[in-house]
N, C-alpha and C. Protein backbone atom coordinates (compact mmCIF):
# COMPACT_ATOMS: atom_id res chain seq x y z
N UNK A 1 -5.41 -37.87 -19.15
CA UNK A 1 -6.55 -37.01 -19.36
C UNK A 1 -6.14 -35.58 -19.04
N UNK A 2 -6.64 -34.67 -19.86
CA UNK A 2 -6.38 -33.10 -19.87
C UNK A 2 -7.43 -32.50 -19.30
N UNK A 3 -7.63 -31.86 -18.29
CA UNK A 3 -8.37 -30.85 -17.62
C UNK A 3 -7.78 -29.51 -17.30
N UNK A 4 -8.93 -28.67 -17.64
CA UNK A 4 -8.65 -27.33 -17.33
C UNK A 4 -8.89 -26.80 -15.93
N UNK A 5 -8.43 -26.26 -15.31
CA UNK A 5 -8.66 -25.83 -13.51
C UNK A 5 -9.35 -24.58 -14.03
N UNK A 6 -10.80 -25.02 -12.89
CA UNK A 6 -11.64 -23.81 -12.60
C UNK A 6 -11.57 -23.03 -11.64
N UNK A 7 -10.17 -23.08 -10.56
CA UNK A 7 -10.00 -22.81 -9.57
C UNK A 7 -8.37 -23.03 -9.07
N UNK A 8 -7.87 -22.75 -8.36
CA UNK A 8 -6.24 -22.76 -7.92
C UNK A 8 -6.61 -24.70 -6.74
N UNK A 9 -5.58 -25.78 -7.06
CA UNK A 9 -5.98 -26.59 -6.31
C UNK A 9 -4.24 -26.84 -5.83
N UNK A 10 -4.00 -27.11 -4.78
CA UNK A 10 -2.44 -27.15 -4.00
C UNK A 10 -2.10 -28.38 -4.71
N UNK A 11 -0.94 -28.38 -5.21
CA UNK A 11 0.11 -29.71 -5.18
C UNK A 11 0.04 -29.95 -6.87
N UNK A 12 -1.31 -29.32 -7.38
CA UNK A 12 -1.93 -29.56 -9.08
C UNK A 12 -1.87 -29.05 -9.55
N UNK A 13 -2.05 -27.30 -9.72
CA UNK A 13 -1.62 -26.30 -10.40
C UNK A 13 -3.00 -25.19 -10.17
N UNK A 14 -2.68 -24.08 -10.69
CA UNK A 14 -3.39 -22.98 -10.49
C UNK A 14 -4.72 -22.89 -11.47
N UNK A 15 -5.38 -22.03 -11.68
CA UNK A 15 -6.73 -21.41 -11.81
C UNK A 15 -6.30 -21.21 -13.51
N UNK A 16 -6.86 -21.70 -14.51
CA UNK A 16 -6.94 -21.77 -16.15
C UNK A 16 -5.48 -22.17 -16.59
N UNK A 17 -4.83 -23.35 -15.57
CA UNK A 17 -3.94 -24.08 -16.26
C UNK A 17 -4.58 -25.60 -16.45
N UNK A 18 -4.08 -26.27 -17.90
CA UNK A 18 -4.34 -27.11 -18.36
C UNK A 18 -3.43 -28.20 -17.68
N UNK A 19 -3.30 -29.12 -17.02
CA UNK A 19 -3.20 -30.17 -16.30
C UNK A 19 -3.11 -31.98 -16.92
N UNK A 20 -2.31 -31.99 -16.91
CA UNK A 20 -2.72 -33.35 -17.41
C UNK A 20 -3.22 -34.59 -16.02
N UNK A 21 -3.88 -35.12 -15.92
CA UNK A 21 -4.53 -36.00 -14.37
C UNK A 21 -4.49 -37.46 -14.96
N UNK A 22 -4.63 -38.58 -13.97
CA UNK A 22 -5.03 -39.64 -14.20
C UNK A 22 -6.94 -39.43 -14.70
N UNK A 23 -6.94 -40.26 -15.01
CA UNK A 23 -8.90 -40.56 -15.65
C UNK A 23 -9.67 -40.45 -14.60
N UNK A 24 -9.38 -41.07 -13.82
CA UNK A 24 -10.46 -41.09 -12.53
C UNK A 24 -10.44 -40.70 -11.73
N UNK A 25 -9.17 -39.74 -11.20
CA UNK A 25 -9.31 -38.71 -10.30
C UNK A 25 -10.04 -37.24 -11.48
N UNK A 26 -10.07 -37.47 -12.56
CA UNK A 26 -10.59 -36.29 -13.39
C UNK A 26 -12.14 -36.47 -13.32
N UNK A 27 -12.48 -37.94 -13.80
CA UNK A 27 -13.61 -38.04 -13.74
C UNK A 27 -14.51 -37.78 -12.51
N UNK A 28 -13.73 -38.73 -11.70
CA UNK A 28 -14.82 -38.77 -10.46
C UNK A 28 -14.48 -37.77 -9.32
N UNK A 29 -13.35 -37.08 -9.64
CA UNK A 29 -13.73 -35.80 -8.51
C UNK A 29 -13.34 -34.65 -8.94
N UNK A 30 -12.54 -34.04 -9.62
CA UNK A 30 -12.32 -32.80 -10.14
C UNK A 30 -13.58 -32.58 -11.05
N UNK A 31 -13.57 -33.11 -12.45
CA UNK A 31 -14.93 -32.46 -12.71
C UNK A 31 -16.86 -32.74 -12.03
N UNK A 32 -16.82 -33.77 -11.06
CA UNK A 32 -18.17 -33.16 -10.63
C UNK A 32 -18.10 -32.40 -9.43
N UNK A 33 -17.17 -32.25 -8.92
CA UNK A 33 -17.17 -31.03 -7.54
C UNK A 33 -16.88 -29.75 -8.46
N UNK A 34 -17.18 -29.75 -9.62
CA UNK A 34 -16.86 -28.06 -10.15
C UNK A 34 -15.16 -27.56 -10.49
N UNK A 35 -14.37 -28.69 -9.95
CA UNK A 35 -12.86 -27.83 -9.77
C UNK A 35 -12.46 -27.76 -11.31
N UNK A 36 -12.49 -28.70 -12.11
CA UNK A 36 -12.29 -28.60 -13.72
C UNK A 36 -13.00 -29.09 -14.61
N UNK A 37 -13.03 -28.29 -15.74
CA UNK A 37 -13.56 -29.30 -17.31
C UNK A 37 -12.58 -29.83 -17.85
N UNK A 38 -13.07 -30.62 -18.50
CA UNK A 38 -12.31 -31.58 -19.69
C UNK A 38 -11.31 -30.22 -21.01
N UNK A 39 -10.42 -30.69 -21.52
CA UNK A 39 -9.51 -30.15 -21.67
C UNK A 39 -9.82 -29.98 -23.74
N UNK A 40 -11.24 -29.97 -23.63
CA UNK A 40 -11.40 -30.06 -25.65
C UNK A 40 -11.00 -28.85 -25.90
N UNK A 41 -11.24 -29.05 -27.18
CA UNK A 41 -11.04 -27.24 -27.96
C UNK A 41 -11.57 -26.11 -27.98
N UNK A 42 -13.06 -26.41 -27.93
CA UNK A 42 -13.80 -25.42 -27.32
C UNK A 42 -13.53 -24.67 -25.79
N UNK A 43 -13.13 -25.68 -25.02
CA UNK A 43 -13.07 -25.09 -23.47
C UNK A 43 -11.64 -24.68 -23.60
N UNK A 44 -10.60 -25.04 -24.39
CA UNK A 44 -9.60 -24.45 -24.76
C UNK A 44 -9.39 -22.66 -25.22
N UNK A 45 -10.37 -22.83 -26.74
CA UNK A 45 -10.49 -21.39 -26.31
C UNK A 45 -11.83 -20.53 -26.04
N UNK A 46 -12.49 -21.26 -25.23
CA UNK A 46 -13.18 -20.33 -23.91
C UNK A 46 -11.98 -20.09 -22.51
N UNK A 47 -11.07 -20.75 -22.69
CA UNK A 47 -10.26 -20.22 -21.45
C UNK A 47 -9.40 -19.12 -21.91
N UNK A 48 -8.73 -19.82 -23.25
CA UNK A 48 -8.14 -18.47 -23.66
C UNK A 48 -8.53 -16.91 -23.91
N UNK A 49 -9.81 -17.34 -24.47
CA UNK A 49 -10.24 -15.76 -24.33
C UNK A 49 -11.14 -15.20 -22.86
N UNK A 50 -11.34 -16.19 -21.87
CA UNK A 50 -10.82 -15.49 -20.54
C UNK A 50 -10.02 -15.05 -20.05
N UNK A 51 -9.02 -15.75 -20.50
CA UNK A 51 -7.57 -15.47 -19.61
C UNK A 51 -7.14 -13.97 -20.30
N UNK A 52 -7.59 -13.93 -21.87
CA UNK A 52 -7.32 -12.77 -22.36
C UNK A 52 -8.01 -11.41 -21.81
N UNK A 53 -9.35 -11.80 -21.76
CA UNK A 53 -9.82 -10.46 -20.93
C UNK A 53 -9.30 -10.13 -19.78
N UNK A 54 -8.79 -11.17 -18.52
CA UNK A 54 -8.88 -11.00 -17.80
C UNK A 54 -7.51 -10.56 -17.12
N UNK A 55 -6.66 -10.63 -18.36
CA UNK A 55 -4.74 -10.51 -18.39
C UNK A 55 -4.81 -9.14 -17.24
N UNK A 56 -5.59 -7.84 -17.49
CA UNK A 56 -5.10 -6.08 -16.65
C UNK A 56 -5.75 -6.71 -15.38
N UNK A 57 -6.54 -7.41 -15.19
CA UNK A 57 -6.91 -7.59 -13.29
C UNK A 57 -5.68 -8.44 -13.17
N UNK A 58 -5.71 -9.64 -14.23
CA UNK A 58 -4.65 -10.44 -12.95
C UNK A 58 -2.88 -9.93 -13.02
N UNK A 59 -2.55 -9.11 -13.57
CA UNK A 59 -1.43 -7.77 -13.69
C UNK A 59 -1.87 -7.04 -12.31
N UNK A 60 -2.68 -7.17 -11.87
CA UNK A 60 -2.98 -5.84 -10.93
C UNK A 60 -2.78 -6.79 -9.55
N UNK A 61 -3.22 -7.91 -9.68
CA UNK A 61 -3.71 -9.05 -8.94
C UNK A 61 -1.67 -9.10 -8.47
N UNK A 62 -0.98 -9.42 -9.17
CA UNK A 62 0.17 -9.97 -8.96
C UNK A 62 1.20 -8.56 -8.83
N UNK A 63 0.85 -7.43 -8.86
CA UNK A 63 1.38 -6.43 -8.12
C UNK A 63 1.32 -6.30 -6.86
N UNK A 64 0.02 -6.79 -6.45
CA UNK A 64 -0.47 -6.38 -4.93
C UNK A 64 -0.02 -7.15 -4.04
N UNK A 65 -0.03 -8.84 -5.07
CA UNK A 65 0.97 -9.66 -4.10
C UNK A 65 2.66 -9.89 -3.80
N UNK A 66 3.32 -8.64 -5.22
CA UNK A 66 4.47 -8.30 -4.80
C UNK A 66 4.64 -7.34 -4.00
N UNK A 67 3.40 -6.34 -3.81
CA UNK A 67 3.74 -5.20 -2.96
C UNK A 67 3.76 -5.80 -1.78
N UNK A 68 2.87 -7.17 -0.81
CA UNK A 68 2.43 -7.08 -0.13
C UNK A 68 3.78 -8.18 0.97
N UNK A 69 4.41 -8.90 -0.29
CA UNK A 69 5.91 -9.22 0.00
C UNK A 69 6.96 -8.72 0.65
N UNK A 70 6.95 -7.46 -0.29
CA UNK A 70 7.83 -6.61 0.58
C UNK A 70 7.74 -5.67 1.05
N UNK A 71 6.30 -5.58 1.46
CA UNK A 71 6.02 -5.08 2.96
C UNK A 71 6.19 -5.68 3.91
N UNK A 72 5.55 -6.86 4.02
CA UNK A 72 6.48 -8.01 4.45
C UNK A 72 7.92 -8.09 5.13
N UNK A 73 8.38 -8.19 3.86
CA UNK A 73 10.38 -8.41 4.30
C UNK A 73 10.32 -9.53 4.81
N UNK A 74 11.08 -9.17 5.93
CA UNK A 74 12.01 -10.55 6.56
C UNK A 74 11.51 -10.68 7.86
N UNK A 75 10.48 -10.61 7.63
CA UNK A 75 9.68 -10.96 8.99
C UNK A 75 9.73 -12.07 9.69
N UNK A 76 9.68 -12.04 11.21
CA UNK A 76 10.03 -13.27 11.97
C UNK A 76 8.89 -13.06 13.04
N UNK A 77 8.00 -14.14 12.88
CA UNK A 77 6.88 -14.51 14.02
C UNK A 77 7.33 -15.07 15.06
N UNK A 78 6.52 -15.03 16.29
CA UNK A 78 7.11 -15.48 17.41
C UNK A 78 5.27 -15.92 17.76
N UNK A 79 5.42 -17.04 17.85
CA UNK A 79 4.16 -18.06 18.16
C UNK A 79 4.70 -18.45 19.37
N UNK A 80 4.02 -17.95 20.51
CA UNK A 80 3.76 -18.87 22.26
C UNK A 80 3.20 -20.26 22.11
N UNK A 81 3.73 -20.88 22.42
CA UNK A 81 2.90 -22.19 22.72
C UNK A 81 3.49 -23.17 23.94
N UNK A 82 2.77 -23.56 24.92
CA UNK A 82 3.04 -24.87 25.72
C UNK A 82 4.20 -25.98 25.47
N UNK A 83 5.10 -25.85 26.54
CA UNK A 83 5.87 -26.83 25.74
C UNK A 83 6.86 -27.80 26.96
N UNK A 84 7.12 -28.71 26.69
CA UNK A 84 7.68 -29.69 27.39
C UNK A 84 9.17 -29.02 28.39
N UNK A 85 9.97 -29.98 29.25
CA UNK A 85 10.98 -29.30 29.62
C UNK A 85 12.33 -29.67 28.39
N UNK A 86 11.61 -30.70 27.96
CA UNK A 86 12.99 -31.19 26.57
C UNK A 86 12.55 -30.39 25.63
N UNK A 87 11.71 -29.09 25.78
CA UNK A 87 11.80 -28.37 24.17
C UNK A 87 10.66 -29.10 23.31
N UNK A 88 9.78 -30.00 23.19
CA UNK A 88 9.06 -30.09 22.54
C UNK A 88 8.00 -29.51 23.15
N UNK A 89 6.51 -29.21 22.11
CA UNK A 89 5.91 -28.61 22.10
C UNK A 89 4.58 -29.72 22.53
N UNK A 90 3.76 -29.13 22.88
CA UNK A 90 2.54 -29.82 23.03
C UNK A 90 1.17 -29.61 21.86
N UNK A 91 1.60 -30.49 20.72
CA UNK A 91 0.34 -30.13 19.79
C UNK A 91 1.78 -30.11 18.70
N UNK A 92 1.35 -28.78 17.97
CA UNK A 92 1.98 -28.58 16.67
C UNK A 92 1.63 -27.13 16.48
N UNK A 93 2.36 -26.24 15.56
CA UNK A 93 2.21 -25.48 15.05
C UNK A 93 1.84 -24.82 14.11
N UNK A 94 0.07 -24.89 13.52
CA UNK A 94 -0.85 -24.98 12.81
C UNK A 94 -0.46 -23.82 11.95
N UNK A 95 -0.96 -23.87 9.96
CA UNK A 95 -1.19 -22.81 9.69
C UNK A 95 -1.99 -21.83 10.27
N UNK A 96 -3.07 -22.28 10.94
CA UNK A 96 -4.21 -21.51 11.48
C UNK A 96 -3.51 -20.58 12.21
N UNK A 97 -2.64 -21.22 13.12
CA UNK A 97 -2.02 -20.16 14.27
C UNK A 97 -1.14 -19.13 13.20
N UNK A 98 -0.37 -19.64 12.60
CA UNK A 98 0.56 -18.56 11.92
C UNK A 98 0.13 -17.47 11.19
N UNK A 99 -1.04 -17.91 10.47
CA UNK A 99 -2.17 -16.95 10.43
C UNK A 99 -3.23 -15.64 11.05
N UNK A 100 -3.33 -16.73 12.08
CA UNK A 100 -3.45 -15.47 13.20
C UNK A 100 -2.41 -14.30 13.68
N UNK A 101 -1.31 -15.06 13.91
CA UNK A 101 -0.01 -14.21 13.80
C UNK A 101 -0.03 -13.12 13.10
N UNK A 102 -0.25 -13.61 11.71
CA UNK A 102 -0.02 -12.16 10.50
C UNK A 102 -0.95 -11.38 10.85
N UNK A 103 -2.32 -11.90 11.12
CA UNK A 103 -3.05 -10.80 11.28
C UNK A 103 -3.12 -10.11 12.37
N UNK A 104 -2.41 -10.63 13.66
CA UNK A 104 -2.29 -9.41 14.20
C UNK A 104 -0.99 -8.53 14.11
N UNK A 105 -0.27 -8.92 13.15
CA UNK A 105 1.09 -7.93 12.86
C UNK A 105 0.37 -7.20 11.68
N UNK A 106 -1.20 -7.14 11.51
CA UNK A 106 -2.01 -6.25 10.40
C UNK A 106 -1.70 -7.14 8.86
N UNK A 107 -1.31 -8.41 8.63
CA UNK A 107 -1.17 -8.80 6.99
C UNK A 107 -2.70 -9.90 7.04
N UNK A 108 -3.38 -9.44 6.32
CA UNK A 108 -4.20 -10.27 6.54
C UNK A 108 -4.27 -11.92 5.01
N UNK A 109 -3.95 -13.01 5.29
CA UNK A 109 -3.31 -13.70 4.87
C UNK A 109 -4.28 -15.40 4.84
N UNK A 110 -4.96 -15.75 3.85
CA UNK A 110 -5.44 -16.95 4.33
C UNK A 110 -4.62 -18.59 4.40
N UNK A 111 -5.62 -19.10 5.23
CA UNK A 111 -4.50 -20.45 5.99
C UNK A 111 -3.84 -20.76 5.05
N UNK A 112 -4.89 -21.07 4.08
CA UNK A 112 -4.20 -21.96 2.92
C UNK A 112 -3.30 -21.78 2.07
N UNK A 113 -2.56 -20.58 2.28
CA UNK A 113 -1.86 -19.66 1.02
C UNK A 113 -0.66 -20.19 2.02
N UNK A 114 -0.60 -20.55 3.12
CA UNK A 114 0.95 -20.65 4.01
C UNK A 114 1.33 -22.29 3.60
N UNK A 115 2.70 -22.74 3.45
CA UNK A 115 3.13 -23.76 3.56
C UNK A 115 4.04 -23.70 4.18
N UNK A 116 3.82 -25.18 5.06
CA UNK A 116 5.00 -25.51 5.79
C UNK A 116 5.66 -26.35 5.56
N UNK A 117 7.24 -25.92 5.66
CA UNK A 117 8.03 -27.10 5.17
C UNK A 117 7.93 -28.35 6.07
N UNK A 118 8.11 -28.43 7.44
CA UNK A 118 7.95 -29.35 7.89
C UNK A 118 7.26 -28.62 8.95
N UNK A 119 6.05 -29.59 10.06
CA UNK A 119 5.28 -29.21 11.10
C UNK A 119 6.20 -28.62 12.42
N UNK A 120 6.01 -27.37 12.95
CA UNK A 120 6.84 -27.26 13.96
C UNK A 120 6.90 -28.39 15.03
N UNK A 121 7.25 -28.98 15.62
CA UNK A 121 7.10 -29.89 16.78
C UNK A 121 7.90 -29.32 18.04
N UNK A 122 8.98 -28.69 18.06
CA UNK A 122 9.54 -28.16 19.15
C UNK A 122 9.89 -26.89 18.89
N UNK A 123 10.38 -26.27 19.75
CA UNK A 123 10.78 -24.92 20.23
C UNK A 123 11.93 -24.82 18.98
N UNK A 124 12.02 -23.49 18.71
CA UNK A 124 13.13 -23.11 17.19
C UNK A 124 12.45 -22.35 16.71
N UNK A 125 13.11 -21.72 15.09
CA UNK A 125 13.18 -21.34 14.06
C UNK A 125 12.86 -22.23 12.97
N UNK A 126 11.50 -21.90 12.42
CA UNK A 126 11.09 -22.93 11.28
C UNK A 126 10.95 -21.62 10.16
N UNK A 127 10.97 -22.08 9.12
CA UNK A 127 10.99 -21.31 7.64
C UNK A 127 9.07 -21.32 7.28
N UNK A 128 8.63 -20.56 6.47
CA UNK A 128 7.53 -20.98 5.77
C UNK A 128 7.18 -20.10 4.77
N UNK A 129 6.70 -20.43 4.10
CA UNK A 129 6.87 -20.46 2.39
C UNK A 129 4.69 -19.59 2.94
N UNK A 130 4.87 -18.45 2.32
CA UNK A 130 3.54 -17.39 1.61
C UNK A 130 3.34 -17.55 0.58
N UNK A 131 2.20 -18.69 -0.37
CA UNK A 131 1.89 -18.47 -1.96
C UNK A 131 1.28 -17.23 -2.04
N UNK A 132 1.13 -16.54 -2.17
CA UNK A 132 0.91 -15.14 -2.27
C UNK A 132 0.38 -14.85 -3.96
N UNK A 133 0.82 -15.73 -4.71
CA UNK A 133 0.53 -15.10 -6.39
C UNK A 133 1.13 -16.42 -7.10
N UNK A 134 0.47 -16.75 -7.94
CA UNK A 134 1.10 -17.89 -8.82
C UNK A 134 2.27 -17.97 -9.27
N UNK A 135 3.15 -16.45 -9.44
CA UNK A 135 4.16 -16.58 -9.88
C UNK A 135 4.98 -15.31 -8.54
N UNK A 136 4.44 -14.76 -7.33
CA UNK A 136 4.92 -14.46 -5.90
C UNK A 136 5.05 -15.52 -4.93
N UNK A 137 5.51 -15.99 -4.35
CA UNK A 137 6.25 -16.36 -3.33
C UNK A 137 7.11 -16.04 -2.12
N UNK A 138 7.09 -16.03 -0.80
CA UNK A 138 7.31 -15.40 -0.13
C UNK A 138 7.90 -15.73 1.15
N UNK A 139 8.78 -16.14 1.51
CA UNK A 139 9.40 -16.85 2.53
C UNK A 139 9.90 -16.30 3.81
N UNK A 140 9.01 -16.43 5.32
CA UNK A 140 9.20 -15.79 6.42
C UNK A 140 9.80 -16.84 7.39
N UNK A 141 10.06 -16.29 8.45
CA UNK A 141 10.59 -17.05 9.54
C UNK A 141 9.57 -17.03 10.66
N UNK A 142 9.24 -18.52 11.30
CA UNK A 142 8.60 -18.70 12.66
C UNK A 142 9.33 -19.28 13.52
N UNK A 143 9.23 -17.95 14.75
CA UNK A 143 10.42 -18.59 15.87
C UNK A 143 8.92 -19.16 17.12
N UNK A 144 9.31 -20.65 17.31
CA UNK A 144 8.28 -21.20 18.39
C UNK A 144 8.94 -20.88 19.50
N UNK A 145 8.00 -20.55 20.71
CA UNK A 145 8.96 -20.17 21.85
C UNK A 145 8.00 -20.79 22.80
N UNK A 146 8.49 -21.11 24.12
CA UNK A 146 7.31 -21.57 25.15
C UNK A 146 6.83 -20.32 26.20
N UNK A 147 5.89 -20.48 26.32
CA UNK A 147 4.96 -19.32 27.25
C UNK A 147 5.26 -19.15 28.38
């Protein structure tokens, strides 16, 4: 089954891409929670001639998230957290927190746009991936340290 995304959904694809899904994750939860329509010709080109109007914002849209990259750079967070005498941590190292991070280094950044490759669990240097723009991407460093 072909559905169109009314919205950006993680792991499925972004906001007026056409998707191909199993039937019943289309049926019974993407299109009645609003996230997509069915993929006919008509909603075909009603997307296209959205996407056409809407080509100079999202040009503007994907500048701001390259500018905001490399303002960015090569930034390396340093998240405090509680932690064992063998180096592990107590808990994990949440997008939420890394989030907070940016914003107080002034990037203001929502949870959901951060991925982590794997959950911090101990003290180190972990990588994490900024979706920043459908076609920006942005890869910083989090050093966990104990308090």
């Amino acid at each position: 089954m072909e559905v169109i995304l009314k919205q950006d959904v993680q792991g499925l694809g972004y906001k007026n891409d056409v998707v191909k899904v199993k039937p019943g994750y289309g049926r019974n939860f993407l299109i009645p929670n609003g996230v997509a329509i069915i993929a006919n010709e008509s909603n075909k080109r009603m997307m296209a001639e959205n996407t056409r109007q809407a080509a100079h914002k999202a040009a503007k849209i994907k500048a701001d998230a390259e500018a905001l990259a490399a303002k960015i750079g090569a930034l390396t967070l340093e998240i405090g957290t509680k932690a064992g005498e063998s180096g592990r941590i107590f808990g994990a190292v949440t997008s939420t927190q890394i989030a907070d991070a940016l914003k107080a280094k002034g990037y203001d950044i929502d949870r959901k746009k951060i991925v982590l490759k794997e959950t911090p669990k101990e003290l180190g240097t972990y990588k994490v991936n900024l979706d920043l723009h459908k076609e920006v991407k942005h890869e910083i460093a989090v050093k966990v340290v104990a308090e």
